[in-house]
C-alpha atoms as a PDB file:
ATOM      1  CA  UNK A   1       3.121  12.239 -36.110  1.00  0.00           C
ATOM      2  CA  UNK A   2      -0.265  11.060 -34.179  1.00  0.00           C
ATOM      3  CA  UNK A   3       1.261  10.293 -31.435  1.00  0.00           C
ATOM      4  CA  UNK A   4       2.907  13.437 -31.152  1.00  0.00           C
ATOM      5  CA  UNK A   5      -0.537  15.305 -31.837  1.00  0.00           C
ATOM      6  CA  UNK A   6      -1.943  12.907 -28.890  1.00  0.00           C
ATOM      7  CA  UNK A   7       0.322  13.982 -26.180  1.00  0.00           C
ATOM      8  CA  UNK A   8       0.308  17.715 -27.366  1.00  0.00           C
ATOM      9  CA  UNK A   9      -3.360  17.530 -27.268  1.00  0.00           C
ATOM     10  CA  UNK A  10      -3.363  15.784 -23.818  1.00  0.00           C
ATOM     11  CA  UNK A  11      -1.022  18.102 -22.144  1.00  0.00           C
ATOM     12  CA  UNK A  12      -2.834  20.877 -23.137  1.00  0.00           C
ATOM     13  CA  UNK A  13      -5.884  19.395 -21.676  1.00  0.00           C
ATOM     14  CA  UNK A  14      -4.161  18.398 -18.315  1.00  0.00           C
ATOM     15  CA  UNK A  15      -2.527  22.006 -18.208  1.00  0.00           C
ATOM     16  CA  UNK A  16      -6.097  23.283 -18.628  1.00  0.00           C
ATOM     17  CA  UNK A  17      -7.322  21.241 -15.580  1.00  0.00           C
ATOM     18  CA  UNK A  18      -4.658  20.778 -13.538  1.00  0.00           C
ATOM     19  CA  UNK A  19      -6.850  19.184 -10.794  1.00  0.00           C
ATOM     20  CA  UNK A  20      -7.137  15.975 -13.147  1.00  0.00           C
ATOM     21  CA  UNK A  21      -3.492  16.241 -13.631  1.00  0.00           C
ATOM     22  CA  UNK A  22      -3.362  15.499  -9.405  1.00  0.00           C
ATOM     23  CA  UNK A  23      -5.256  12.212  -9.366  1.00  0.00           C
ATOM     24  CA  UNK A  24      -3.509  11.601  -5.773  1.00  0.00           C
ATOM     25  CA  UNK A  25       0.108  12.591  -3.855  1.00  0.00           C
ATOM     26  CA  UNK A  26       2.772   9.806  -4.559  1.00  0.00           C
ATOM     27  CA  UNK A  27       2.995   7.325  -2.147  1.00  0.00           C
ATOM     28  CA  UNK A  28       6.721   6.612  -0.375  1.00  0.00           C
ATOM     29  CA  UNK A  29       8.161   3.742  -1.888  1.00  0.00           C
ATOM     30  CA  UNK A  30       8.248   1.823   1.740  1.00  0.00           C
ATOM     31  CA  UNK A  31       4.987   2.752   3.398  1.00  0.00           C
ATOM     32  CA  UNK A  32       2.517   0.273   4.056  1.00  0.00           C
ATOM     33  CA  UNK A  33      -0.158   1.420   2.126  1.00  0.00           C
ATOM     34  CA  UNK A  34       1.932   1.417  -1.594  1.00  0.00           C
ATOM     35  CA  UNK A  35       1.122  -0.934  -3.663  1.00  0.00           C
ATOM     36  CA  UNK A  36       3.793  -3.372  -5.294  1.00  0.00           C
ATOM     37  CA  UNK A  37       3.099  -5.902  -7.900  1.00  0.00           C
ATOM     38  CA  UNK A  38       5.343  -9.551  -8.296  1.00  0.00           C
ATOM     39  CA  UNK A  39       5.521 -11.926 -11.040  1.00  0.00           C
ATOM     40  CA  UNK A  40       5.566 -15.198  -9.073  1.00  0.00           C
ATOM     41  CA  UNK A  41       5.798 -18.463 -11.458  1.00  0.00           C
ATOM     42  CA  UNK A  42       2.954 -20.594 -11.855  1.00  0.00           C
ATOM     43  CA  UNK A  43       3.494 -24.276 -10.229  1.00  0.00           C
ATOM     44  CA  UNK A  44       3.610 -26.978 -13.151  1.00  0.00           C
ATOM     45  CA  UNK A  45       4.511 -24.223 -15.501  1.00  0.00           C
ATOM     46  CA  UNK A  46       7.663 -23.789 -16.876  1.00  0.00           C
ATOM     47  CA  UNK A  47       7.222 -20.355 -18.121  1.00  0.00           C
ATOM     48  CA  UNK A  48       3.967 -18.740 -17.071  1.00  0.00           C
ATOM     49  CA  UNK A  49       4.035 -16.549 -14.224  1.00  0.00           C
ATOM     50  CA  UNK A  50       1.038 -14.835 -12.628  1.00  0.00           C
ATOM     51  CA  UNK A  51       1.303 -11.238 -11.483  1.00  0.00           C
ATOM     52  CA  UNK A  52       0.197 -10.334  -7.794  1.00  0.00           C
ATOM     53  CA  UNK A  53      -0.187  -6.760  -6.412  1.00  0.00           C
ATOM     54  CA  UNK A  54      -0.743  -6.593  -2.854  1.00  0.00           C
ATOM     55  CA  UNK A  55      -0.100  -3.250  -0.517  1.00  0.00           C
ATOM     56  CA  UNK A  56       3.702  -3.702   1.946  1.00  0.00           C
ATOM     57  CA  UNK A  57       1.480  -4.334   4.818  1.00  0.00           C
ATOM     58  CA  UNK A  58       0.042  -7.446   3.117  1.00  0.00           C
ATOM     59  CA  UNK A  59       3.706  -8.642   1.538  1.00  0.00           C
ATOM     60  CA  UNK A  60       5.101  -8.185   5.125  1.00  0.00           C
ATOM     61  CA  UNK A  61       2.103 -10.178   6.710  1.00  0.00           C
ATOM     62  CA  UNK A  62       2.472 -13.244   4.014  1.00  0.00           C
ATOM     63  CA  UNK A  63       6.321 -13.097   4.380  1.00  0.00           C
ATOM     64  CA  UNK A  64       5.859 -13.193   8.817  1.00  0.00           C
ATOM     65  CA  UNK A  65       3.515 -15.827   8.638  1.00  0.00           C
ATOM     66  CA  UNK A  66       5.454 -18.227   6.082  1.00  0.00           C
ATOM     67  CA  UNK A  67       8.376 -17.462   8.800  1.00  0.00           C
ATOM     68  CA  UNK A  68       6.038 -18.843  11.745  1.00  0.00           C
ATOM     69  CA  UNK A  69       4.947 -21.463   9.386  1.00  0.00           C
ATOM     70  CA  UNK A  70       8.542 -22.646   8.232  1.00  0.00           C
ATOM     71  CA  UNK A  71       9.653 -21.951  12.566  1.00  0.00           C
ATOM     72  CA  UNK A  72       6.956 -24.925  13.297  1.00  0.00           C
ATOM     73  CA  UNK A  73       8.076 -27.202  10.959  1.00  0.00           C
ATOM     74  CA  UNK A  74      11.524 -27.183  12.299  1.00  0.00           C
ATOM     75  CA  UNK A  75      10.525 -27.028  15.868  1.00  0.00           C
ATOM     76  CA  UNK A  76       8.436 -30.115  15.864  1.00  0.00           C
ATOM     77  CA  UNK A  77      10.879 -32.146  13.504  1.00  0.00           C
ATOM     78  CA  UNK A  78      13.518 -31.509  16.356  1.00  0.00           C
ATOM     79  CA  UNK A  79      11.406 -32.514  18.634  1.00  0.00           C
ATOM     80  CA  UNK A  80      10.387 -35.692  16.574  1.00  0.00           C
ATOM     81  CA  UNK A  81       6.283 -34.815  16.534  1.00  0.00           C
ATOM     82  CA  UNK A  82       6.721 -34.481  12.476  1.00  0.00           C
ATOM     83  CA  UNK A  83       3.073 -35.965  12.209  1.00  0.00           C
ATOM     84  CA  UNK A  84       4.143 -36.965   8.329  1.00  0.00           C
ATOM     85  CA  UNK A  85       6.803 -38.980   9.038  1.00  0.00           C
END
């Protein structure tokens, strides 16, 4: 029964003052600037995970460099330059 009082009682208060209500416009699920969280496990764990929020622009930036990253590594074990073997 509280919690029904509670959200009466806060939607009256946000109808009141709608300009609360409008905290800022709703982002597009894809553009660069939203902000999307991932649970990415924990090395040595076997069940923690650690949650990581970073905007699209930053996933897609991580995601082109490991590409680059992973690009090299093939390229100069082709080529026989692996310095690590």
């Amino acid at each position: 029964m509280k919690t029904i009082k509670a959200a009466l009682v806060a939607g009256l208060f946000l109808s009141a003052y709608p300009a609360l209500a409008e905290d800022k416009p709703k982002l597009n699920r894809n553009d660069p600037n939203a902000v999307r969280c991932r649970q990415l496990e924990v090395t040595g764990s076997l069940v923690r995970k650690e949650r990581i929020c970073k905007t699209n622009a930053e996933w897609r930036a991580i995601s082109e460099q490991q590409n680059r990253d992973a690009d090299d590594i093939i390229s100069r074990n082709r080529a026989g330059m692996n310095p690590n073997g």
